[in-house]
N, C-alpha and C. Protein backbone atom coordinates (compact mmCIF):
# COMPACT_ATOMS: atom_id res chain seq x y z
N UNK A 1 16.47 -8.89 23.68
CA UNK A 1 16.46 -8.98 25.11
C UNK A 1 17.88 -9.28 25.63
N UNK A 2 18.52 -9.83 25.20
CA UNK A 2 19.73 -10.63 25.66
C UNK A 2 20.94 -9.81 25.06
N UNK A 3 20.83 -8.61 24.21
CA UNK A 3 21.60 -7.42 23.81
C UNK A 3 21.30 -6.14 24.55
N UNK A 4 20.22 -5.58 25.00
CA UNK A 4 20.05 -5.26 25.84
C UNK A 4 20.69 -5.69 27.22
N UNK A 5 20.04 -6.72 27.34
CA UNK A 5 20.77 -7.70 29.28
C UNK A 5 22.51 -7.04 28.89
N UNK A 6 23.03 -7.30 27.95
CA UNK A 6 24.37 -7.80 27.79
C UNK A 6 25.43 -6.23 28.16
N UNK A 7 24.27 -5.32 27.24
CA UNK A 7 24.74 -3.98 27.06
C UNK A 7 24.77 -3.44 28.09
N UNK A 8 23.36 -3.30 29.06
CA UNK A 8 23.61 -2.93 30.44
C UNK A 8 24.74 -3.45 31.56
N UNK A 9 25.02 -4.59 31.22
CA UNK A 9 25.66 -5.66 32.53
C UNK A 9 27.42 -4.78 31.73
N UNK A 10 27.46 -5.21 30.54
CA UNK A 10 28.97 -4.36 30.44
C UNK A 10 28.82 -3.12 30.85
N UNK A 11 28.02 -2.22 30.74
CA UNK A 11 27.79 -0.66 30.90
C UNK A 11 28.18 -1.06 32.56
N UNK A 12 27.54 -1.65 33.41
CA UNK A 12 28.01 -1.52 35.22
C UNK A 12 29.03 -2.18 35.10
N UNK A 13 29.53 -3.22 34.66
CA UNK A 13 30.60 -3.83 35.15
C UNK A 13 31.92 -3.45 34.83
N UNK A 14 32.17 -2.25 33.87
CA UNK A 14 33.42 -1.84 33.40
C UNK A 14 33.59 -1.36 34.23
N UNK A 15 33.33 0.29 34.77
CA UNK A 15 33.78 0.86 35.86
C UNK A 15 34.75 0.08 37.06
N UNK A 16 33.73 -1.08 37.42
CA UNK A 16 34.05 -1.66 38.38
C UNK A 16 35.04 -2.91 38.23
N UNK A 17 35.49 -3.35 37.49
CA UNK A 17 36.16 -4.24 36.54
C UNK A 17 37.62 -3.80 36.76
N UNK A 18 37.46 -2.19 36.54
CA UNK A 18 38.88 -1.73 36.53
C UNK A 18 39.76 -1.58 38.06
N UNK A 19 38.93 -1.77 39.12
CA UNK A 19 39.18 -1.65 40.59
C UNK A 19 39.45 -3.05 40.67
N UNK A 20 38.85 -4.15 40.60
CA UNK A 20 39.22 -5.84 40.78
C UNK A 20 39.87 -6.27 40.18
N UNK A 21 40.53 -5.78 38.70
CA UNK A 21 41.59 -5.98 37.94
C UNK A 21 41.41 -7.61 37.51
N UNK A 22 39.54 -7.55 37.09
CA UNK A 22 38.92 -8.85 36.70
C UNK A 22 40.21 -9.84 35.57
N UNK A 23 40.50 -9.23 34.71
CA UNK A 23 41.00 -10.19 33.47
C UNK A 23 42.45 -10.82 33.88
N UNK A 24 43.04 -10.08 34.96
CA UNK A 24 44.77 -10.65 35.44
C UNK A 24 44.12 -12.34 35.74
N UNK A 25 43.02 -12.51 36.31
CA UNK A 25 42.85 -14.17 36.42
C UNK A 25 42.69 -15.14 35.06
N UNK A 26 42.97 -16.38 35.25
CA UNK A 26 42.69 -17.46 34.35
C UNK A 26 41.57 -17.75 33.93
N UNK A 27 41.14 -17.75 35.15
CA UNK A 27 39.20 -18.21 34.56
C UNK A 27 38.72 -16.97 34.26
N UNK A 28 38.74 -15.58 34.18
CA UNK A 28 38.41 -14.41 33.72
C UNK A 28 38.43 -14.27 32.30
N UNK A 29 39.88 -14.36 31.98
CA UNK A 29 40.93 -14.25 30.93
C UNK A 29 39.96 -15.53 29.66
N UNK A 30 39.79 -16.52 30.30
CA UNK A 30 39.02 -17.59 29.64
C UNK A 30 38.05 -16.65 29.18
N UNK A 31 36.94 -16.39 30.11
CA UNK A 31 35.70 -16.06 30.25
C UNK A 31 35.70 -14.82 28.45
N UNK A 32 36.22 -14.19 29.21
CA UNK A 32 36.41 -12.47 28.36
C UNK A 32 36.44 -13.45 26.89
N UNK A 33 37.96 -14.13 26.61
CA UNK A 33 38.05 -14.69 25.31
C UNK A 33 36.87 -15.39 24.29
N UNK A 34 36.20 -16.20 25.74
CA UNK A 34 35.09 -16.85 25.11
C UNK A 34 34.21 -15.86 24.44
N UNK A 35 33.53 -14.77 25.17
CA UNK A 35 32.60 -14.02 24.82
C UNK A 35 32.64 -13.52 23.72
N UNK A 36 34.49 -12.78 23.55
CA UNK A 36 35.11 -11.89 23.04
C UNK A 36 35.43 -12.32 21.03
N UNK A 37 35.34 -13.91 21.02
CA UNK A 37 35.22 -14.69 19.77
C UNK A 37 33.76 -14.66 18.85
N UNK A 38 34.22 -14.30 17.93
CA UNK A 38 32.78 -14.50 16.97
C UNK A 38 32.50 -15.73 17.28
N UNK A 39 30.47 -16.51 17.44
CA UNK A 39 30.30 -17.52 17.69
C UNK A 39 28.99 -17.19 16.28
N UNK A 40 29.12 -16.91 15.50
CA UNK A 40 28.13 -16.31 14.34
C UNK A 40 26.46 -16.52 14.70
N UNK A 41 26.65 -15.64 16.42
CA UNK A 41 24.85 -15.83 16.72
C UNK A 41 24.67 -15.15 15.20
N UNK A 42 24.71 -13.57 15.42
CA UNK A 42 24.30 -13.09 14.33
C UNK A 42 24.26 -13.66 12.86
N UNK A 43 24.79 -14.33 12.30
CA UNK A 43 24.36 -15.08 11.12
C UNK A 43 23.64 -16.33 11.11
N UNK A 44 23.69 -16.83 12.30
CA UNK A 44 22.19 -17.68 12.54
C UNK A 44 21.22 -17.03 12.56
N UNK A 45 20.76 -16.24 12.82
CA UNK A 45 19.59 -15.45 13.37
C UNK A 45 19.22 -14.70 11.85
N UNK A 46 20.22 -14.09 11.06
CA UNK A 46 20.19 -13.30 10.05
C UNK A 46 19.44 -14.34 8.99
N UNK A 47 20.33 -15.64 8.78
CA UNK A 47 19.86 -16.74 7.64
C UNK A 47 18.33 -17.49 7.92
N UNK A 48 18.33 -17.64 9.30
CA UNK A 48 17.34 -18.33 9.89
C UNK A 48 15.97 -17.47 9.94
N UNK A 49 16.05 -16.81 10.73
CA UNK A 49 14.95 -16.59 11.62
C UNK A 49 14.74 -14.55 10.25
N UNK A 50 15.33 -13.62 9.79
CA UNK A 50 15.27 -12.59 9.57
C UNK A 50 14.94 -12.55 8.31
N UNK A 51 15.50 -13.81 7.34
CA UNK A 51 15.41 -13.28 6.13
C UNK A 51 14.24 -14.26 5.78
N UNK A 52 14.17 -15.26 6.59
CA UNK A 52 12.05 -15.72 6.17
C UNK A 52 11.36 -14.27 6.87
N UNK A 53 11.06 -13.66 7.42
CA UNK A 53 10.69 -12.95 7.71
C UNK A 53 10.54 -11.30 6.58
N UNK A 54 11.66 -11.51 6.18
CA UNK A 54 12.26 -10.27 4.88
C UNK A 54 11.26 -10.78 3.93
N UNK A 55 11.31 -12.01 3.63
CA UNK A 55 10.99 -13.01 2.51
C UNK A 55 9.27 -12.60 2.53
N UNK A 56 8.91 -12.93 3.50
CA UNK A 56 7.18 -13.17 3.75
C UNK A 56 6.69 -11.52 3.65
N UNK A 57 7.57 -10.52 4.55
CA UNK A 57 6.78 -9.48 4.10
C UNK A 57 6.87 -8.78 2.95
N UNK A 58 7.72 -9.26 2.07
CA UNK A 58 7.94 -8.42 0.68
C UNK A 58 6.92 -9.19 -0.03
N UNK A 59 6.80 -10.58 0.05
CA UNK A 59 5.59 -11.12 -0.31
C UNK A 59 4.58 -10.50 -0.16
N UNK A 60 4.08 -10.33 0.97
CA UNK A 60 2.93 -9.48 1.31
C UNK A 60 2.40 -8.26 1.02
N UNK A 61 3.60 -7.82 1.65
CA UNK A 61 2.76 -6.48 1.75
C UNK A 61 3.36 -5.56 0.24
N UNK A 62 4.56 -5.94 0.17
CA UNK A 62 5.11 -5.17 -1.34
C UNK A 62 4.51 -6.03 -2.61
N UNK A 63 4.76 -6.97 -2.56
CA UNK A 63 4.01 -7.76 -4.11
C UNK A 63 2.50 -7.76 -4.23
N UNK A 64 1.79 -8.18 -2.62
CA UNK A 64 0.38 -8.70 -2.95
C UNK A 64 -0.65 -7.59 -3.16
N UNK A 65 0.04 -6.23 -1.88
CA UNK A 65 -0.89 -4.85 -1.89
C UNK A 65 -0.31 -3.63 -2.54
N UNK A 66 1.04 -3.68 -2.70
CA UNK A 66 1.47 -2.41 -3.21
C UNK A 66 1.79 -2.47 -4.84
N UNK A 67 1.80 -3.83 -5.34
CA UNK A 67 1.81 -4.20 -6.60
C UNK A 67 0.70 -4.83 -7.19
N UNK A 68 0.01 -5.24 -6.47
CA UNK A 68 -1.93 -5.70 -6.60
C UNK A 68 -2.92 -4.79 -6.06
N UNK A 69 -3.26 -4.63 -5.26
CA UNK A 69 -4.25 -3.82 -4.93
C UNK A 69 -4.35 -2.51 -4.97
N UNK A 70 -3.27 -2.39 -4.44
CA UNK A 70 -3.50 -0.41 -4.66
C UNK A 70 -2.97 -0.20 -5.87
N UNK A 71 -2.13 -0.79 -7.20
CA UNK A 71 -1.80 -0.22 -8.26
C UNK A 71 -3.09 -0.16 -9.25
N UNK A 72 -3.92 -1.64 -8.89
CA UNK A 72 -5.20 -2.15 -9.90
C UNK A 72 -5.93 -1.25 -9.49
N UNK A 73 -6.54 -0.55 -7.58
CA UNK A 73 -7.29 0.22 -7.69
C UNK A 73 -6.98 1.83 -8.12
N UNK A 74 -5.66 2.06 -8.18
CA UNK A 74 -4.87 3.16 -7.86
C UNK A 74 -4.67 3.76 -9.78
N UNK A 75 -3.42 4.00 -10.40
CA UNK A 75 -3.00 4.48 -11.26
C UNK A 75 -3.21 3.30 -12.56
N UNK A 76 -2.94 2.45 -12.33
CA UNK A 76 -3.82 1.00 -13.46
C UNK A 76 -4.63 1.06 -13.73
N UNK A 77 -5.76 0.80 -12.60
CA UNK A 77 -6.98 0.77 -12.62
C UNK A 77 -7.54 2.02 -13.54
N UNK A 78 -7.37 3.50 -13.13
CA UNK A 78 -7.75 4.40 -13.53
C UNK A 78 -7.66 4.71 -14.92
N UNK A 79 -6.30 4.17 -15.34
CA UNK A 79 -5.66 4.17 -16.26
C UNK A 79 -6.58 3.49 -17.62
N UNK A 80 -7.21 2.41 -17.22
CA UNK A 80 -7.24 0.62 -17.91
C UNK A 80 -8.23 1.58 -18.17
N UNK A 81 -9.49 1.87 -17.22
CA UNK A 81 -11.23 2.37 -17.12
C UNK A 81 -10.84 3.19 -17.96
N UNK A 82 -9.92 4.36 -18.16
CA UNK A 82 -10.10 6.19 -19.18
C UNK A 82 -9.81 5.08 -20.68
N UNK A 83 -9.26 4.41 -20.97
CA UNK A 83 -8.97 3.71 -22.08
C UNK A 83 -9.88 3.10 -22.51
N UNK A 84 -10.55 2.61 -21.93
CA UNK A 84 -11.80 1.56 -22.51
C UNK A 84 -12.69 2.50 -22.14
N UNK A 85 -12.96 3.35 -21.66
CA UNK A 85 -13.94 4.97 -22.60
C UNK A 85 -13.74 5.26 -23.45
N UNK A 86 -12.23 5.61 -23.77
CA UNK A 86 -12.44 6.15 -24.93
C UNK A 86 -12.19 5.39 -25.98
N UNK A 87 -11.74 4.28 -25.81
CA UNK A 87 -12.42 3.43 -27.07
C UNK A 87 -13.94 3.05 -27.32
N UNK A 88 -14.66 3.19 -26.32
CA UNK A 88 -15.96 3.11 -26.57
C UNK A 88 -16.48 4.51 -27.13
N UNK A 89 -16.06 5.37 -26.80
CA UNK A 89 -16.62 7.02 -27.06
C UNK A 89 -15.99 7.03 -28.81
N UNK A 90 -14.66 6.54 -28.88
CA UNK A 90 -14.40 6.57 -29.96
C UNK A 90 -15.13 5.99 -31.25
N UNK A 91 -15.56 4.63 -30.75
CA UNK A 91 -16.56 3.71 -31.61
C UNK A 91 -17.73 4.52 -32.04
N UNK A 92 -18.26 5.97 -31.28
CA UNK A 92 -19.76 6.54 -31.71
C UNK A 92 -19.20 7.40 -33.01
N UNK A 93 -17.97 7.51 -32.89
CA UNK A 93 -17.73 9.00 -33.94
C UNK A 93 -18.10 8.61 -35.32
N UNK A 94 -19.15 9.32 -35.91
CA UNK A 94 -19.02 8.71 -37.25
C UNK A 94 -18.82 9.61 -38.73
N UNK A 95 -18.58 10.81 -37.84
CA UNK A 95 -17.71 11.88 -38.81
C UNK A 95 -19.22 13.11 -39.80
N UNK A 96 -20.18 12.79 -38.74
CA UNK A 96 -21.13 13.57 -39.41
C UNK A 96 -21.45 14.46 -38.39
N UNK A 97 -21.30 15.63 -38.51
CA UNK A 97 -21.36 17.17 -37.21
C UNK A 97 -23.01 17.12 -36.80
N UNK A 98 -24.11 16.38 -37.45
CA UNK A 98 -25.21 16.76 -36.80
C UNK A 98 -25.26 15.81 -35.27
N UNK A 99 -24.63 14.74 -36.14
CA UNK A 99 -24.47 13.93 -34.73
C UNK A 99 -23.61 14.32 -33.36
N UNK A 100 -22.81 14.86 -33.82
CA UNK A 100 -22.07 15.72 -32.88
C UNK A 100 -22.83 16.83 -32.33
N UNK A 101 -23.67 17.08 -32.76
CA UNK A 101 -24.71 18.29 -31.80
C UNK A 101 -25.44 17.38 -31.44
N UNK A 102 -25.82 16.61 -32.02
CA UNK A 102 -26.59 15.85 -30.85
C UNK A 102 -26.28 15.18 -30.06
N UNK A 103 -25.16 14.71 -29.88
CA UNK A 103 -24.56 14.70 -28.76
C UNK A 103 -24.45 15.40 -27.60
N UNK A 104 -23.79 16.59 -28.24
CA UNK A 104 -23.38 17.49 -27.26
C UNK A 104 -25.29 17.83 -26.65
N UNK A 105 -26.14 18.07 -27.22
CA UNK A 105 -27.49 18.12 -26.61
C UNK A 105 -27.81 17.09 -25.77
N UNK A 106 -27.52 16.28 -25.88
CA UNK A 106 -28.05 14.82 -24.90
C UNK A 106 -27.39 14.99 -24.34
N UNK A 107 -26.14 15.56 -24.11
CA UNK A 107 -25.16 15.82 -22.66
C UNK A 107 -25.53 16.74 -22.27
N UNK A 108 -25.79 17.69 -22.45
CA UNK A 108 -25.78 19.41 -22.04
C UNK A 108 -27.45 19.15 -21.21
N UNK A 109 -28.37 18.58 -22.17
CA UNK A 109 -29.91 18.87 -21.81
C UNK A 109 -29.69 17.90 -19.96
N UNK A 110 -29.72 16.86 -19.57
CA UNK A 110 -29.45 16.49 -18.32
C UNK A 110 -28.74 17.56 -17.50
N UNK A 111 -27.47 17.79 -17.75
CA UNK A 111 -26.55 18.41 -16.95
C UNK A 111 -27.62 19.84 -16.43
N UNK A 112 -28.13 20.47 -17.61
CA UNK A 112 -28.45 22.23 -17.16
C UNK A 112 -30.06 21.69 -16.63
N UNK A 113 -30.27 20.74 -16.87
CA UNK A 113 -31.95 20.39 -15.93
C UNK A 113 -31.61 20.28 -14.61
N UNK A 114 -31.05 19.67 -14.40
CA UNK A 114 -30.59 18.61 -12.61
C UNK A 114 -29.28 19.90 -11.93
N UNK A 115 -28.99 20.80 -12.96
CA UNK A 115 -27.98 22.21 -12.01
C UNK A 115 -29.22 22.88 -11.85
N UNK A 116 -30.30 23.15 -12.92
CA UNK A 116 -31.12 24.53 -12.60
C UNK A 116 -32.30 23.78 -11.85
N UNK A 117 -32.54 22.37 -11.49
CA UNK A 117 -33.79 22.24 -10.68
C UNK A 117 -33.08 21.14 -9.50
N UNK A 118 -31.71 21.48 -9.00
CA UNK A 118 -31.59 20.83 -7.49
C UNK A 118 -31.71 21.36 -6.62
N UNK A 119 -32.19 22.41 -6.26
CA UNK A 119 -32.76 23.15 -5.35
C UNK A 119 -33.93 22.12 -4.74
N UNK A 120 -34.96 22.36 -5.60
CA UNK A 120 -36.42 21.90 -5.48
C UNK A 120 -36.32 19.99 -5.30
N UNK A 121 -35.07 19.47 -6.24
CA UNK A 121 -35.13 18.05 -6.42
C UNK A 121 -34.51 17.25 -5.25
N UNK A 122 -33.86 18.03 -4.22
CA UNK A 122 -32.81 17.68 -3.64
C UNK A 122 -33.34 16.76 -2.41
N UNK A 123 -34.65 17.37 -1.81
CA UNK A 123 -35.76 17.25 -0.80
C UNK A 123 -36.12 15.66 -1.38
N UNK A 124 -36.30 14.97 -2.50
CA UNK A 124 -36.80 14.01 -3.06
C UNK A 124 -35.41 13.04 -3.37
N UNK A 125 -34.23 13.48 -4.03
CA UNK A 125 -33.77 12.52 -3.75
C UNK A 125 -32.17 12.86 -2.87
N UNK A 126 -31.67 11.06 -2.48
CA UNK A 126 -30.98 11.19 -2.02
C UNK A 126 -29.58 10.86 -2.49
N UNK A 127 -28.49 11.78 -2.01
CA UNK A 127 -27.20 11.34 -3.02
C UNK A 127 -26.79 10.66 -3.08
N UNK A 128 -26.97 9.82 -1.67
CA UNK A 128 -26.10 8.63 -1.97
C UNK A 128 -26.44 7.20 -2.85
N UNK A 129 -27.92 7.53 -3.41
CA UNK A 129 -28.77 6.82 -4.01
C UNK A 129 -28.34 6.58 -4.87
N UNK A 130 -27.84 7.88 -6.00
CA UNK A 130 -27.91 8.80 -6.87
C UNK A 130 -26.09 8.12 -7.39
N UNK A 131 -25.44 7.69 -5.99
CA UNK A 131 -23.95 7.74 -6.46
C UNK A 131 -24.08 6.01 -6.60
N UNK A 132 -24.49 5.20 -5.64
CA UNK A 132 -24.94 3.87 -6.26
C UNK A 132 -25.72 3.72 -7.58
N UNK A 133 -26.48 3.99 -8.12
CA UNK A 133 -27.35 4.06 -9.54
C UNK A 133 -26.30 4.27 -10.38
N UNK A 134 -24.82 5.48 -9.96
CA UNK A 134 -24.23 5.45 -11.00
C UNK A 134 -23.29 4.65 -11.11
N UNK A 135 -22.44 4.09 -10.14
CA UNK A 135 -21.82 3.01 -10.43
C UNK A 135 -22.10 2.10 -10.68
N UNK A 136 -23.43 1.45 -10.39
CA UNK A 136 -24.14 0.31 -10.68
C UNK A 136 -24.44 0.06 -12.63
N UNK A 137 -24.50 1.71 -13.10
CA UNK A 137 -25.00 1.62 -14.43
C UNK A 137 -23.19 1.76 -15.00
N UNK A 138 -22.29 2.01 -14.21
CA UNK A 138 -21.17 1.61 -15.12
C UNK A 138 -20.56 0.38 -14.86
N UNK A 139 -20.41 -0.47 -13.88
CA UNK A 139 -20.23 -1.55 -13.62
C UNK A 139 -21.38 -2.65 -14.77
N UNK A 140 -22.12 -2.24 -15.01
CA UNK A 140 -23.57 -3.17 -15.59
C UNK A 140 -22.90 -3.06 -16.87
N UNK A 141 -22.51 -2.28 -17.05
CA UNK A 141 -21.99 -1.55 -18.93
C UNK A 141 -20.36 -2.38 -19.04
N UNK A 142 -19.56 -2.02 -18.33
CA UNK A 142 -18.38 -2.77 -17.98
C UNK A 142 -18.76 -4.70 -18.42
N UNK A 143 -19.63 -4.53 -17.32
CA UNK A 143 -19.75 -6.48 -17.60
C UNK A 143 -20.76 -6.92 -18.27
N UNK A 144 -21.42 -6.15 -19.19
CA UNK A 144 -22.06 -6.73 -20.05
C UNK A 144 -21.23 -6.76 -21.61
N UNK A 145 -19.59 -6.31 -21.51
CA UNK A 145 -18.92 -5.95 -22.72
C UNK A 145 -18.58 -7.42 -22.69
């Protein structure tokens, strides 16, 4: 506010400054010098009042959400969950191929039932049911490890 005030009041008063030939006086000449001296507002204001301010939002918003929350829900998170699948997926392998078809059957038999009968199933249930049940059964699996 008071850089603004300051900027405007020099912006009118030069023009006119140069017609009154303001600074040839003593008390002018004072005036100008006073202003005209570093009085280190700016490094009060910088130490004081800007860099708690610097301080608190790097706290915040860079350490607490951009290094906590969105990394844990974001590229971590995603990261941590594909790892602890496949160490669990890894734990089933037990190096015998029938089991491996049966696998692949217990995956395949769901998937081609619920593609070739959602037409007819769709009327009965609802998705968003369908998307809670599944997070609920991986969250349940998660915290029962």
């Amino acid at each position: 506010m008071f850089s603004t005030s300051g900027a405007s009041l020099a912006y009118n008063v030069n023009p006119v400054a140069d017609q009154f030939q303001l600074l040839t006086s003593t008390f002018c000449n004072r005036l100008y010098c006073f202003f005209n001296k570093r009085w280190f507002f700016d490094q009060v204001l910088n130490d004081f009042l800007l860099r708690a301010f610097l301080r608190f939002g790097y706290s915040v918003s860079f350490a607490a959400l951009d290094k906590g929350a969105i990394e844990i829900l974001g590229p971590y998170g995603v990261s941590y969950t594909f790892r602890g699948l496949a160490e669990r997926i890894s734990q089933l392998q037990s190096g015998f191929v029938y089991h491996y078809a049966f696998a692949m059957l217990l995956g395949s038999t769901p998937f081609v039932t619920f593609s070739r009968m959602w037409d007819s199933l769709s009327s009965w249930v609802d998705s968003r049911s369908c998307f809670i049940l599944i997070v609920t059964s991986l969250s349940i699996n998660k915290s029962s490890k």
